[in-house]
N, C-alpha and C. Protein backbone atom coordinates (compact mmCIF):
# COMPACT_ATOMS: atom_id res chain seq x y z
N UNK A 1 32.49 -7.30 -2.38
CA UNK A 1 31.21 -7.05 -2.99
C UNK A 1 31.39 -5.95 -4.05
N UNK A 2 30.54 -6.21 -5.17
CA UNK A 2 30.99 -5.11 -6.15
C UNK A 2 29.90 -4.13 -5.99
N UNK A 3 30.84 -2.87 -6.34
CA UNK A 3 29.48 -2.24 -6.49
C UNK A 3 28.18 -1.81 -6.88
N UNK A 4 27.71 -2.99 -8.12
CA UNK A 4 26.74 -2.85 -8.47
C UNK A 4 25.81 -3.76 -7.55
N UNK A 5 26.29 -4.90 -6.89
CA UNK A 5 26.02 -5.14 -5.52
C UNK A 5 25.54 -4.64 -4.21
N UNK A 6 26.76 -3.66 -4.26
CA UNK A 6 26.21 -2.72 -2.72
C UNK A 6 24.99 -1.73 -3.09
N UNK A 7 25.01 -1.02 -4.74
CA UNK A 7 24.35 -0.68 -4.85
C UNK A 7 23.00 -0.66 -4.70
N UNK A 8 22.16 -1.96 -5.07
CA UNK A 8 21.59 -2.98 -5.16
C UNK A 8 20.34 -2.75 -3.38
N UNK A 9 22.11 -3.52 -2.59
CA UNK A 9 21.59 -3.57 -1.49
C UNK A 9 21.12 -2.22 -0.85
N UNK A 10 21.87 -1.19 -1.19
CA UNK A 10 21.44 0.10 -0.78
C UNK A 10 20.07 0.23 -0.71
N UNK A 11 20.08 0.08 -1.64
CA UNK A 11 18.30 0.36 -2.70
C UNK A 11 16.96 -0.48 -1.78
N UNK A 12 17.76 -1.43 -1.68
CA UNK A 12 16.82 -2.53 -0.80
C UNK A 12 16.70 -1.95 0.71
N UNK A 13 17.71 -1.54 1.08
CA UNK A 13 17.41 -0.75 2.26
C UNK A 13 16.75 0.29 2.55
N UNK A 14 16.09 0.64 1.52
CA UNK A 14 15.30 1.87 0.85
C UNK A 14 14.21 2.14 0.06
N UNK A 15 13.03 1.04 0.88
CA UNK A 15 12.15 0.75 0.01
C UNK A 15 11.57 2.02 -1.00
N UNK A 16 11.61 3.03 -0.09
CA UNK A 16 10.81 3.99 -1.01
C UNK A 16 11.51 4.54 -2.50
N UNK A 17 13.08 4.62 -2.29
CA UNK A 17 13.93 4.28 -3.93
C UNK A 17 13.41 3.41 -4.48
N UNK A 18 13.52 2.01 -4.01
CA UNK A 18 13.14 0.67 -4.63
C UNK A 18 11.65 0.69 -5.79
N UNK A 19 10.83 1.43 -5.08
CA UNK A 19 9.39 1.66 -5.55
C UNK A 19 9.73 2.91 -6.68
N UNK A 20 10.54 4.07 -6.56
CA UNK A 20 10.91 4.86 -6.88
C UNK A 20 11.80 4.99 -8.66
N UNK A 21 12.48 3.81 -8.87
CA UNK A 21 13.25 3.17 -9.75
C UNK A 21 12.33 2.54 -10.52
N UNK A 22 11.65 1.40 -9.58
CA UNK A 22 10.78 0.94 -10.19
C UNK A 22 9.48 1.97 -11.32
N UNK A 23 9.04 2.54 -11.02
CA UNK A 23 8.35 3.86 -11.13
C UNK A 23 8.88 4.56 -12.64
N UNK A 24 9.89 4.88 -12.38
CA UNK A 24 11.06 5.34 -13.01
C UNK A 24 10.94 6.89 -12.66
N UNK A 25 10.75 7.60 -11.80
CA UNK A 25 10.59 8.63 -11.68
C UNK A 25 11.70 8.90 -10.56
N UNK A 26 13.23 8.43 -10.78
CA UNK A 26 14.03 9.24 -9.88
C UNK A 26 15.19 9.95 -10.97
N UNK A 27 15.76 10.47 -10.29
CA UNK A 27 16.92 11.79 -10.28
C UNK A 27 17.99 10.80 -10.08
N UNK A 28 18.66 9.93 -10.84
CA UNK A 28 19.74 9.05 -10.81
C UNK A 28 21.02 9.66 -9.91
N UNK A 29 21.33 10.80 -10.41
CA UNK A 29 22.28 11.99 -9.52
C UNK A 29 22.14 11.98 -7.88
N UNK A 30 20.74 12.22 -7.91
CA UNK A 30 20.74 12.67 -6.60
C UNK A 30 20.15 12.04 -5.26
N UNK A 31 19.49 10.12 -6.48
CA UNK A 31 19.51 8.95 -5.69
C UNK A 31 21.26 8.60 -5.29
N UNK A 32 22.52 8.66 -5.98
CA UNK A 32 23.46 8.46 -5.94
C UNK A 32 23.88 9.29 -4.80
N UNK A 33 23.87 10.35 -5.14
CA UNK A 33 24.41 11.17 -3.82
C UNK A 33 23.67 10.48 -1.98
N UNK A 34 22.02 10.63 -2.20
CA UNK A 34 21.68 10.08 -1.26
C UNK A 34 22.08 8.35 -0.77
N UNK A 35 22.44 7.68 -1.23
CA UNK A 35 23.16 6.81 -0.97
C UNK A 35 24.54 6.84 -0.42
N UNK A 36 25.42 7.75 -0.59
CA UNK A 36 26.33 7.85 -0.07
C UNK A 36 27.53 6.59 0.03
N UNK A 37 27.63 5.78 -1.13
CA UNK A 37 28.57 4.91 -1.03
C UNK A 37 29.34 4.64 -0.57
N UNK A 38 30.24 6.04 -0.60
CA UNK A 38 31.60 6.30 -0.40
C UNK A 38 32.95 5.90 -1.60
N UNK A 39 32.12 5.95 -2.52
CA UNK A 39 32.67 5.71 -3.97
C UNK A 39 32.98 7.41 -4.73
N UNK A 40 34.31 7.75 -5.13
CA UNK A 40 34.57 8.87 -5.61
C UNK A 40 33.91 8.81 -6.88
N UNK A 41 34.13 8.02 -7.78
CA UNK A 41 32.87 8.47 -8.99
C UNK A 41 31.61 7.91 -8.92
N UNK A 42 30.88 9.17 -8.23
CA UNK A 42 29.33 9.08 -8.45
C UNK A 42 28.55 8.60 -9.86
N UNK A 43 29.28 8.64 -11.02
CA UNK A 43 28.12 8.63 -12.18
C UNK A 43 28.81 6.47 -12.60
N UNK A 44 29.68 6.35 -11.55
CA UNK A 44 29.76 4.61 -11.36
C UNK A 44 28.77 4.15 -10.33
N UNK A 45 28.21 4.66 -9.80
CA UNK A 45 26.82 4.53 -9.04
C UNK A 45 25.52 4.82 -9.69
N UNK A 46 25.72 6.03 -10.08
CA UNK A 46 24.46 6.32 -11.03
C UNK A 46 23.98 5.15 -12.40
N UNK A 47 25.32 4.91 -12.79
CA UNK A 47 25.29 3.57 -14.06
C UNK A 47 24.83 2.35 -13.35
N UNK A 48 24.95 2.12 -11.76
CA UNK A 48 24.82 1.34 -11.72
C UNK A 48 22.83 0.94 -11.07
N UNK A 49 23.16 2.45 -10.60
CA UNK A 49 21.23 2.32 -10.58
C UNK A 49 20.54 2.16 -11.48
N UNK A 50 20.76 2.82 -12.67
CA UNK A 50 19.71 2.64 -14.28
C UNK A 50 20.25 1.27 -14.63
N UNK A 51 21.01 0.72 -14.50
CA UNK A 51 21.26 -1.03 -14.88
C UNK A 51 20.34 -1.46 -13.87
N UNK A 52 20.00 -1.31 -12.27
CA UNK A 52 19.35 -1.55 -11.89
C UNK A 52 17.94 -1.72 -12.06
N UNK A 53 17.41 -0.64 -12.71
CA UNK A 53 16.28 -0.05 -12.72
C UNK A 53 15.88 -1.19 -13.93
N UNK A 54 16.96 -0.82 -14.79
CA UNK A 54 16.47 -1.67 -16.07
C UNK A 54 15.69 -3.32 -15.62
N UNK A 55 16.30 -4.01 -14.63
CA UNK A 55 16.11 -5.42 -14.43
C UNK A 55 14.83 -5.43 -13.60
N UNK A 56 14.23 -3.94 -12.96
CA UNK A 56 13.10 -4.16 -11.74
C UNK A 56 11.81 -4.62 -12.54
N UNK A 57 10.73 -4.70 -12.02
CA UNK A 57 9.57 -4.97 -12.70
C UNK A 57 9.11 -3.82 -12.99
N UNK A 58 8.31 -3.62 -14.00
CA UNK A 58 7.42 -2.29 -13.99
C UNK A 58 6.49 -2.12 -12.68
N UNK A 59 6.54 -0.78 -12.68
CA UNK A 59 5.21 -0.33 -11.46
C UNK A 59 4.08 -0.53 -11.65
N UNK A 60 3.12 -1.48 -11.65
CA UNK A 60 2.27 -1.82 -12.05
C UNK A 60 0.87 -0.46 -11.41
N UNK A 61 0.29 -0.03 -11.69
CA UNK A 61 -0.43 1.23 -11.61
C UNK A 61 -1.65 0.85 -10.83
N UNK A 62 -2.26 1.89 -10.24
CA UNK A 62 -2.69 1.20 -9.06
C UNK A 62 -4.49 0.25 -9.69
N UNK A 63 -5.20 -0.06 -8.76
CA UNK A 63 -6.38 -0.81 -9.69
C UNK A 63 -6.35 -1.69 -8.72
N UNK A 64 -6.72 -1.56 -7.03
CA UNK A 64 -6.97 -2.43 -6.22
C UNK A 64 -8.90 -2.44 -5.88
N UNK A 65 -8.89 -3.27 -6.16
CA UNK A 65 -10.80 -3.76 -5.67
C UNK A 65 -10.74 -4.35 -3.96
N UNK A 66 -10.72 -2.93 -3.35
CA UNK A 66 -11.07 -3.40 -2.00
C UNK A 66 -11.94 -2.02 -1.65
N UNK A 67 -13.10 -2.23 -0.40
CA UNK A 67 -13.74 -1.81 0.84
C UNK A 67 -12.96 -1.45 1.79
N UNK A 68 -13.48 -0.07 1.78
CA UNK A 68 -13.16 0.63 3.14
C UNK A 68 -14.23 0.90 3.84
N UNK A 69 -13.85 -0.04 5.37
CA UNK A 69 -15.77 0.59 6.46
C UNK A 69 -14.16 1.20 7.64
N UNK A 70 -15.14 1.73 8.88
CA UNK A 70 -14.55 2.46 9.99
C UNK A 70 -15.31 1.48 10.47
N UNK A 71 -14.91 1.37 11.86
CA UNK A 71 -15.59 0.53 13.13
C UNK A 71 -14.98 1.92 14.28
N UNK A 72 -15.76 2.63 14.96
CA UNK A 72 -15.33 3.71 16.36
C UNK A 72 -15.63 2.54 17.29
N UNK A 73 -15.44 2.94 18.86
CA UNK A 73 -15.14 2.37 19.94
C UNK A 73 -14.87 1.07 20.15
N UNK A 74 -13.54 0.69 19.55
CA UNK A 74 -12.22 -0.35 19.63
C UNK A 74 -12.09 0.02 20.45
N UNK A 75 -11.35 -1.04 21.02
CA UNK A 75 -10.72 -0.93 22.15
C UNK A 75 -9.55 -2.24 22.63
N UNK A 76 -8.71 -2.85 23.71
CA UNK A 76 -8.00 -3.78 23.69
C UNK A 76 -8.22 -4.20 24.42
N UNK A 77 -8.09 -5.87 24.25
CA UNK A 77 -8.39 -6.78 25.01
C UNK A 77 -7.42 -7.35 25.67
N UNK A 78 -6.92 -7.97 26.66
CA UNK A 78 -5.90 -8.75 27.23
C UNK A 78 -5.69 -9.82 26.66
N UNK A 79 -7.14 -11.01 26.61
CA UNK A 79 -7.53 -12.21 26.12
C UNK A 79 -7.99 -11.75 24.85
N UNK A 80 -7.50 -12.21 23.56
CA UNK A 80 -7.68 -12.69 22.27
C UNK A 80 -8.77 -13.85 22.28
N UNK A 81 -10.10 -12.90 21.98
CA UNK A 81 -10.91 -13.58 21.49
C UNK A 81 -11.59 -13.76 20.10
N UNK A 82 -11.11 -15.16 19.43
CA UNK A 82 -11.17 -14.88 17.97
C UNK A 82 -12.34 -14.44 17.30
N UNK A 83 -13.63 -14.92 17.85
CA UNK A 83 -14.68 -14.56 17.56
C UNK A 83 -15.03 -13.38 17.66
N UNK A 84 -14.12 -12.39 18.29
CA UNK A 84 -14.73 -11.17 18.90
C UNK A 84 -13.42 -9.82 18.14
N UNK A 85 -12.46 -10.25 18.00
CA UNK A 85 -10.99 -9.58 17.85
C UNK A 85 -11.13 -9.14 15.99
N UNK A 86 -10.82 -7.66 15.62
CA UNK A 86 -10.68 -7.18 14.65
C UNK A 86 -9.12 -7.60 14.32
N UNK A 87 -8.41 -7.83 14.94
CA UNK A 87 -7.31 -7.67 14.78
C UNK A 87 -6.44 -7.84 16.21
N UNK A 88 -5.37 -9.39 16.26
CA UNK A 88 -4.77 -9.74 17.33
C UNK A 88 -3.18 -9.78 17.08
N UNK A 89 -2.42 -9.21 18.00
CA UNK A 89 -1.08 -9.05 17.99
C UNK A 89 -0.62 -9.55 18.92
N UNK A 90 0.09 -11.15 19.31
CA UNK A 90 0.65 -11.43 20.54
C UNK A 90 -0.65 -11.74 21.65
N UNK A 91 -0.63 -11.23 22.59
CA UNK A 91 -1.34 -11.93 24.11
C UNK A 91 -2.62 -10.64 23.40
N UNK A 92 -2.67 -9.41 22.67
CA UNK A 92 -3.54 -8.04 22.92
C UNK A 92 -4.47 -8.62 21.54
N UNK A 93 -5.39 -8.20 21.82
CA UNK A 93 -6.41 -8.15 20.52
C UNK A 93 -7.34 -7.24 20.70
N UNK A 94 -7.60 -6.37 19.56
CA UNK A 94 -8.50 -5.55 19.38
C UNK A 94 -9.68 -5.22 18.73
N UNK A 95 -10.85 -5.24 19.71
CA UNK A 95 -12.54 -5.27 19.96
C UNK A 95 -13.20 -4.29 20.18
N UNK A 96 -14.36 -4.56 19.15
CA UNK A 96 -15.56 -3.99 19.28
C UNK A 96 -15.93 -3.63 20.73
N UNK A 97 -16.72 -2.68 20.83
CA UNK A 97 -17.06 -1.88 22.23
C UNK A 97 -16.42 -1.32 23.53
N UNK A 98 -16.30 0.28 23.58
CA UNK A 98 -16.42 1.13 23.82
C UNK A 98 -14.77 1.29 24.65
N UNK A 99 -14.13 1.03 23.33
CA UNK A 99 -12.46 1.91 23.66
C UNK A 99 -12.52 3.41 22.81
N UNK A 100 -11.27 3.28 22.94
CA UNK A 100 -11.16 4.87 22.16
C UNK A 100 -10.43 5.05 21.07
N UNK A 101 -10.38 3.96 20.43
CA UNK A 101 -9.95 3.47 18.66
C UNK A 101 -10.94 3.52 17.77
N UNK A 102 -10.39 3.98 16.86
CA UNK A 102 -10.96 3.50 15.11
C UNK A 102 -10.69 2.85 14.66
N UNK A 103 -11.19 1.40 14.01
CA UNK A 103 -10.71 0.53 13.19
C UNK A 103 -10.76 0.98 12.05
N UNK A 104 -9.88 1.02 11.20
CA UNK A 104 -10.15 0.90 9.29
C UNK A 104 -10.00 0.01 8.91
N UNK A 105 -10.73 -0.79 8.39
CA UNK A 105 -11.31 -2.25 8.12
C UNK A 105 -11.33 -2.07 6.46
N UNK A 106 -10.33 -3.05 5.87
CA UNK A 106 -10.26 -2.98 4.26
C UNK A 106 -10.51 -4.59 3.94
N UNK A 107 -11.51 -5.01 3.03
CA UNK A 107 -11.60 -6.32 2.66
C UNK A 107 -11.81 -6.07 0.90
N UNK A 108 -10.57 -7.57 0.60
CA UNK A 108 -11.45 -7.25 -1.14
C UNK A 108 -9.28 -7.74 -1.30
N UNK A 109 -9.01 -7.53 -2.47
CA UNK A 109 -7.68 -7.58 -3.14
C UNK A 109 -6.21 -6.83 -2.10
N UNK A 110 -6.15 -7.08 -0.89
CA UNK A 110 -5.02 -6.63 -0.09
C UNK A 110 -3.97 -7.49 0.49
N UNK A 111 -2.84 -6.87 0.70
CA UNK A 111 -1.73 -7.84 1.21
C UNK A 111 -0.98 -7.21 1.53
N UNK A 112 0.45 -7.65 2.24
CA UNK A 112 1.36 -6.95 3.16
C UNK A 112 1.56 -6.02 2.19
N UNK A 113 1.89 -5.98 0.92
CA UNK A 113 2.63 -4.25 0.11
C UNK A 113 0.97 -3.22 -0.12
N UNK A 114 -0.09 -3.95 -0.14
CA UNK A 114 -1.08 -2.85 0.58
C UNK A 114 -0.83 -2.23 1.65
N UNK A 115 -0.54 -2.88 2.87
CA UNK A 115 -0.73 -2.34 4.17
C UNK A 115 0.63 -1.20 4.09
N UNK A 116 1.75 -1.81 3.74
CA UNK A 116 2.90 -0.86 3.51
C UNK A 116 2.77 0.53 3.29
N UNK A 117 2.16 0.15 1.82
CA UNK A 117 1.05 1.70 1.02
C UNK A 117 0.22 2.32 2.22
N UNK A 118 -0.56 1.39 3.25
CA UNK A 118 -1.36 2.39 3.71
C UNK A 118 -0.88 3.03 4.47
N UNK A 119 0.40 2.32 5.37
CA UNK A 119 0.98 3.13 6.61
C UNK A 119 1.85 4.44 6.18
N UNK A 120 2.17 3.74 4.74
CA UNK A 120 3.70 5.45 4.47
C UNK A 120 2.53 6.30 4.29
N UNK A 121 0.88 6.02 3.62
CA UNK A 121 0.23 7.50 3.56
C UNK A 121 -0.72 7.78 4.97
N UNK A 122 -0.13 7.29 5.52
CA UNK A 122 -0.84 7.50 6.85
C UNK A 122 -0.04 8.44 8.15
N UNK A 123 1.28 7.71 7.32
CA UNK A 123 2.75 8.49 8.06
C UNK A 123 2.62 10.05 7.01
N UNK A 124 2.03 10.08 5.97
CA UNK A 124 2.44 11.78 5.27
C UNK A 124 1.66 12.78 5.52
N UNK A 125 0.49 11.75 5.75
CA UNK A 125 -1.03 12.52 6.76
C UNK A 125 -0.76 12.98 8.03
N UNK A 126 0.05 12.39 8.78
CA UNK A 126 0.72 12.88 10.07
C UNK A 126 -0.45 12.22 10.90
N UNK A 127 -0.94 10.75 10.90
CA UNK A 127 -2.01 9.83 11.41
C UNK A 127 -0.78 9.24 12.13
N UNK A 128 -1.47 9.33 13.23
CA UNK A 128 -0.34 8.03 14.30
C UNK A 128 -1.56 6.53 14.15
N UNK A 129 -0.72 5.67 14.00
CA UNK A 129 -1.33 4.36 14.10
C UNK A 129 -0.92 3.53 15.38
N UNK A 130 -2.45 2.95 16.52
CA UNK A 130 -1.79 2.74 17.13
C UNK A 130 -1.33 0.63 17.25
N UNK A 131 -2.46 0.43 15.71
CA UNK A 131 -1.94 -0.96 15.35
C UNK A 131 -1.99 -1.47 14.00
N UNK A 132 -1.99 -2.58 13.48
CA UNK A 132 -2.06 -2.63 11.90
C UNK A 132 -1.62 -4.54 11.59
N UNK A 133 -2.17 -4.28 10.87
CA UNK A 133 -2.03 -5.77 9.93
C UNK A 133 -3.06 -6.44 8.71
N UNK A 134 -2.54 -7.27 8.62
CA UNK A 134 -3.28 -7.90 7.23
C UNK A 134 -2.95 -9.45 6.79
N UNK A 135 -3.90 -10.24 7.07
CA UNK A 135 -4.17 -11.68 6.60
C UNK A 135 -5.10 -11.80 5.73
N UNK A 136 -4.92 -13.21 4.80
CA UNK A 136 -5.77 -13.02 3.89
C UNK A 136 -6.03 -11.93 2.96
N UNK A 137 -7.32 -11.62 3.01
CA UNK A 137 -8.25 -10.41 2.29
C UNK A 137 -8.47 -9.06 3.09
N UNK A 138 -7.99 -9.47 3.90
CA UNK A 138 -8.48 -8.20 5.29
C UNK A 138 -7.34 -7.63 5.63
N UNK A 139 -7.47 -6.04 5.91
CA UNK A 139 -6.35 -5.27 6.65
C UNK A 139 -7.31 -4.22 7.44
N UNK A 140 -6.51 -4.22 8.73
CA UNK A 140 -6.49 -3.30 9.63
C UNK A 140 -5.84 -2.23 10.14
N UNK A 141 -6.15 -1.47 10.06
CA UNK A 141 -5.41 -0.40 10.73
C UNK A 141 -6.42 0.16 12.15
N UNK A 142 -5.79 0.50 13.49
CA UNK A 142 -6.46 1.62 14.33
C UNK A 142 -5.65 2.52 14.39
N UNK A 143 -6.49 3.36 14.77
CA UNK A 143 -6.01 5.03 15.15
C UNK A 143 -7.17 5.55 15.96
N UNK A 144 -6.78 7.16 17.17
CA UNK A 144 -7.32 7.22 17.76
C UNK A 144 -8.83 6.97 16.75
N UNK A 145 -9.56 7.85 18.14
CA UNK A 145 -11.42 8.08 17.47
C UNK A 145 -11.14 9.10 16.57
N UNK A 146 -10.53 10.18 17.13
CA UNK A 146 -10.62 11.65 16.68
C UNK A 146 -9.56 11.41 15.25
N UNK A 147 -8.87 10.90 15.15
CA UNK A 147 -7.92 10.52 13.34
C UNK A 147 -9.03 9.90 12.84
N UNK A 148 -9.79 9.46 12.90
CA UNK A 148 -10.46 8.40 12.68
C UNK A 148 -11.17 8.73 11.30
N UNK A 149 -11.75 9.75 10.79
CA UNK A 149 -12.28 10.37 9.43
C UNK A 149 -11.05 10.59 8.75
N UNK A 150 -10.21 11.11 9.13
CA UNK A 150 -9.01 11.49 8.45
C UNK A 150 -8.14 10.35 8.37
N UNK A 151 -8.10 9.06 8.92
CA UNK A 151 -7.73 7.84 8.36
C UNK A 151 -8.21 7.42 7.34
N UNK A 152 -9.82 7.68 7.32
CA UNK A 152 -10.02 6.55 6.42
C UNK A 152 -10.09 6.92 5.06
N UNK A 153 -10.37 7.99 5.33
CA UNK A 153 -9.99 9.09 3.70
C UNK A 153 -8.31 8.76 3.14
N UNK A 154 -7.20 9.05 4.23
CA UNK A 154 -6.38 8.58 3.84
C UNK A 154 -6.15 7.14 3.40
N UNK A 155 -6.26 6.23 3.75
CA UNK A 155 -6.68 4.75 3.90
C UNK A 155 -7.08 4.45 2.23
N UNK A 156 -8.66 5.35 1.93
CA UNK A 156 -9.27 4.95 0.74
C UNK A 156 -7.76 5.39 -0.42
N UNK A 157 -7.67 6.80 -0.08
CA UNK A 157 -6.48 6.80 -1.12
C UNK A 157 -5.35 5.77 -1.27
N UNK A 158 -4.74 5.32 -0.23
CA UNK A 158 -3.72 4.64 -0.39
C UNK A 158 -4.11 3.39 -0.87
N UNK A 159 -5.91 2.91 -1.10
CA UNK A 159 -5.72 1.68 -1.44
C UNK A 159 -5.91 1.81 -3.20
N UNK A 160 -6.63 3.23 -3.28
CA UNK A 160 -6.82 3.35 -4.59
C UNK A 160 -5.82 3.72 -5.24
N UNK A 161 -4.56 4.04 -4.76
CA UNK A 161 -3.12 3.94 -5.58
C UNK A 161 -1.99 3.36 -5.06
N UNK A 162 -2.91 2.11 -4.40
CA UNK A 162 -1.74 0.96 -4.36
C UNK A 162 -1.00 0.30 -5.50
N UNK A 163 0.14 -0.06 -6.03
CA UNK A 163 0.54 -0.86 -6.93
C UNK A 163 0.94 -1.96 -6.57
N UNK A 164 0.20 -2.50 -7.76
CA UNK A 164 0.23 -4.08 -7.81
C UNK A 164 1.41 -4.46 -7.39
N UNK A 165 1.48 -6.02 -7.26
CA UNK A 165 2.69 -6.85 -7.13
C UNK A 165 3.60 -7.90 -8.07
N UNK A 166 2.16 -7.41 -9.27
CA UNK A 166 2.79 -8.58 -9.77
C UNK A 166 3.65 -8.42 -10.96
């Protein structure tokens, strides 16, 4: 594999570089170093990230048209009931009345690299999530009751500087 190859793959293993390049706002040097190749000339890595960079798409800036509501006392169900379930994972689905979750409920322009966006700013908020997903138009996130204001504030931001996909 050559190394503008491994490079490549590095990067991919690394979404937040990946977005980062894309962006164009990295430190070629010291993305190289953090990669750690194991290649003695670093600035044959570094050449090979800005060749990289060159081929990514632009970062398209953020400009997502979606709704943010909260739903308090979620809670989990054993039985997945579709009519009733904010959000089902496997045999568990999670419902309206009187658990001890917050839903953040986003409808409008979202998709898996939304939800991505919402969890890394949810992870910088120091929000534990205790579920998440997104079909269609709709994404979910829970977290306790008590994160629950401080989700969705985080939440609104991450959707209002989500970048596009396309």
């Amino acid at each position: 594999m050559s190394l503008a190859e491994r490079t490549r793959e590095a990067v991919r293993a690394n979404p937040f570089l990946y977005e980062a390049l894309r962006a164009g706002v990295v430190n070629y040097t010291a993305a190289a170093r953090f990669l750690d190749l194991g290649v003695d000339d670093r600035e044959a890595v570094v050449a090979a990230l800005r060749r990289y960079a060159e081929d990514l798409p632009d970062y398209e800036g953020p400009g997502r048209d979606a709704r943010v509501n909260m739903e308090s006392g979620v809670g989990r169900a054993d039985e997945a009931d579709p009519d009733r379930a904010l959000l089902t994972v496997g045999d568990t689905a999670l419902v309206s009345g009187g658990g001890s979750l917050t839903a953040v409920l986003v409808t409008g322009d979202v998709d898996a690299s939304t939800l991505g966006h919402v969890l890394s700013n949810l992870i910088a908020e120091d929000i534990d999530v205790e579920a998440a997903g997104t079909a269609g138009e709709s994404l979910t996130v829970a977290v306790s009751r008590r994160a629950g204001p401080d989700a969705v504030r985080a939440v609104e931001r991450a959707v209002e500087t989500a970048p596009s996909r396309t």
